[in-house]
Protein backbone atom coordinates (compact mmCIF):
# COMPACT_ATOMS: atom_id res chain seq x y z
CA UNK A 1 0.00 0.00 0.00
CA UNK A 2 1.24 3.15 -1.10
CA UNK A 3 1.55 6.57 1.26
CA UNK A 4 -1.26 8.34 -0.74
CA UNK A 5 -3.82 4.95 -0.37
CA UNK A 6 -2.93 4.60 3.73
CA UNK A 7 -3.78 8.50 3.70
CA UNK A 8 -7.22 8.02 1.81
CA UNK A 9 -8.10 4.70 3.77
CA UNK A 10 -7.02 6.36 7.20
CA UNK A 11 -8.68 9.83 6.52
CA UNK A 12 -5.78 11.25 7.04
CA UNK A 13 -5.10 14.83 5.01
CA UNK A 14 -1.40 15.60 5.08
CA UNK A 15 -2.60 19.53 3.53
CA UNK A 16 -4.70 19.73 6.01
CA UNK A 17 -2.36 18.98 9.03
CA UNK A 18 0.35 21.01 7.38
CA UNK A 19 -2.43 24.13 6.74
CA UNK A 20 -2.83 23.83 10.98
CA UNK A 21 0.28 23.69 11.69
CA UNK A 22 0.97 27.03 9.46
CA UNK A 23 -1.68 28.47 11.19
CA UNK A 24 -0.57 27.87 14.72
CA UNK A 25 3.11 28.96 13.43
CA UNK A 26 1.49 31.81 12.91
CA UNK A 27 -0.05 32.27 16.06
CA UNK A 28 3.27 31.71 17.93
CA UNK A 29 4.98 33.82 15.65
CA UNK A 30 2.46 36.74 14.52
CA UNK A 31 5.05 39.10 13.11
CA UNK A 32 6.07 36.44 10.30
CA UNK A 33 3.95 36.83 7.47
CA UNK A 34 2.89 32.91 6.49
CA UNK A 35 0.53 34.07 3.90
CA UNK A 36 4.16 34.30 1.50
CA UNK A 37 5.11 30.82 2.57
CA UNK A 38 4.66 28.33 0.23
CA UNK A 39 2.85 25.02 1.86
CA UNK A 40 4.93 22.79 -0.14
CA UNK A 41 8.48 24.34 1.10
CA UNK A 42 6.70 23.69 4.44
CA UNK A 43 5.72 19.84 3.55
CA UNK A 44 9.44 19.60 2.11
CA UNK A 45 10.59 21.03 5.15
CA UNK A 46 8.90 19.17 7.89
CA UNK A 47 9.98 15.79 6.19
CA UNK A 48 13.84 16.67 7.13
CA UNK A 49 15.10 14.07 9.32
CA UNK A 50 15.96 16.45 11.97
CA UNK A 51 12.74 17.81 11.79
CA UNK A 52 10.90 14.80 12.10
CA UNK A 53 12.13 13.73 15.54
CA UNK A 54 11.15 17.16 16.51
CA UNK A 55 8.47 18.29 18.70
CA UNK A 56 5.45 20.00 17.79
CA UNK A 57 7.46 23.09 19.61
CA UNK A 58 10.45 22.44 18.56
CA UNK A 59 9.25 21.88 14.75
CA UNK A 60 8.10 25.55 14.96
CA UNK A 61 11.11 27.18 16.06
CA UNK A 62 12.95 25.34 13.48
CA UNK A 63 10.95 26.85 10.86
CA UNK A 64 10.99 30.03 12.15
CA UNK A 65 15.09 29.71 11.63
CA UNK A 66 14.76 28.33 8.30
CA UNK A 67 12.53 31.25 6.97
CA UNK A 68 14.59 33.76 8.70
CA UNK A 69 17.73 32.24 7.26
CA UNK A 70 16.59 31.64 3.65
CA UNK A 71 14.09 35.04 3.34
CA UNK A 72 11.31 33.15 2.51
CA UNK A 73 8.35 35.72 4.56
CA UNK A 74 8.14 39.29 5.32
CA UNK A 75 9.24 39.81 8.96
CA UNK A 76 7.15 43.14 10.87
CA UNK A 77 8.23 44.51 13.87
């Protein structure tokens, strides 16, 4: 069974999980502006091995690094 049949027989909606979690990074981090981010460098992201074996915490901070570090969203102080 492929990833994209489990995720169809499980009801599980990986776009959906990584739209939440976008949204609560952006609740955490209000002066990022997520509405640039692309969901897909987020997927791509979260799938990083280090990332992975991160907490739900800990996965946030780590993205808030990577956007920083690569310029990927509008920062307002």
């Amino acid at each position: 069974m492929g990833s994209q049949e489990f995720f169809e027989e499980t009801g599980y909606n990986q776009e959906e999980v990584i739209r939440h979690f976008v949204l609560d990074f952006a609740q955490k981090y209000p002066h990022v502006n997520t509405q640039s981010l692309d969901l897909e460098t987020v997927r791509e992201f979260l799938h990083r091995p280090y990332v992975v074996m991160a907490g739900a915490e800990q996965k946030m901070n780590l993205l808030y690094d990577y956007v920083l570090s690569q310029g990927l969203c509008e920062i307002s102080l």
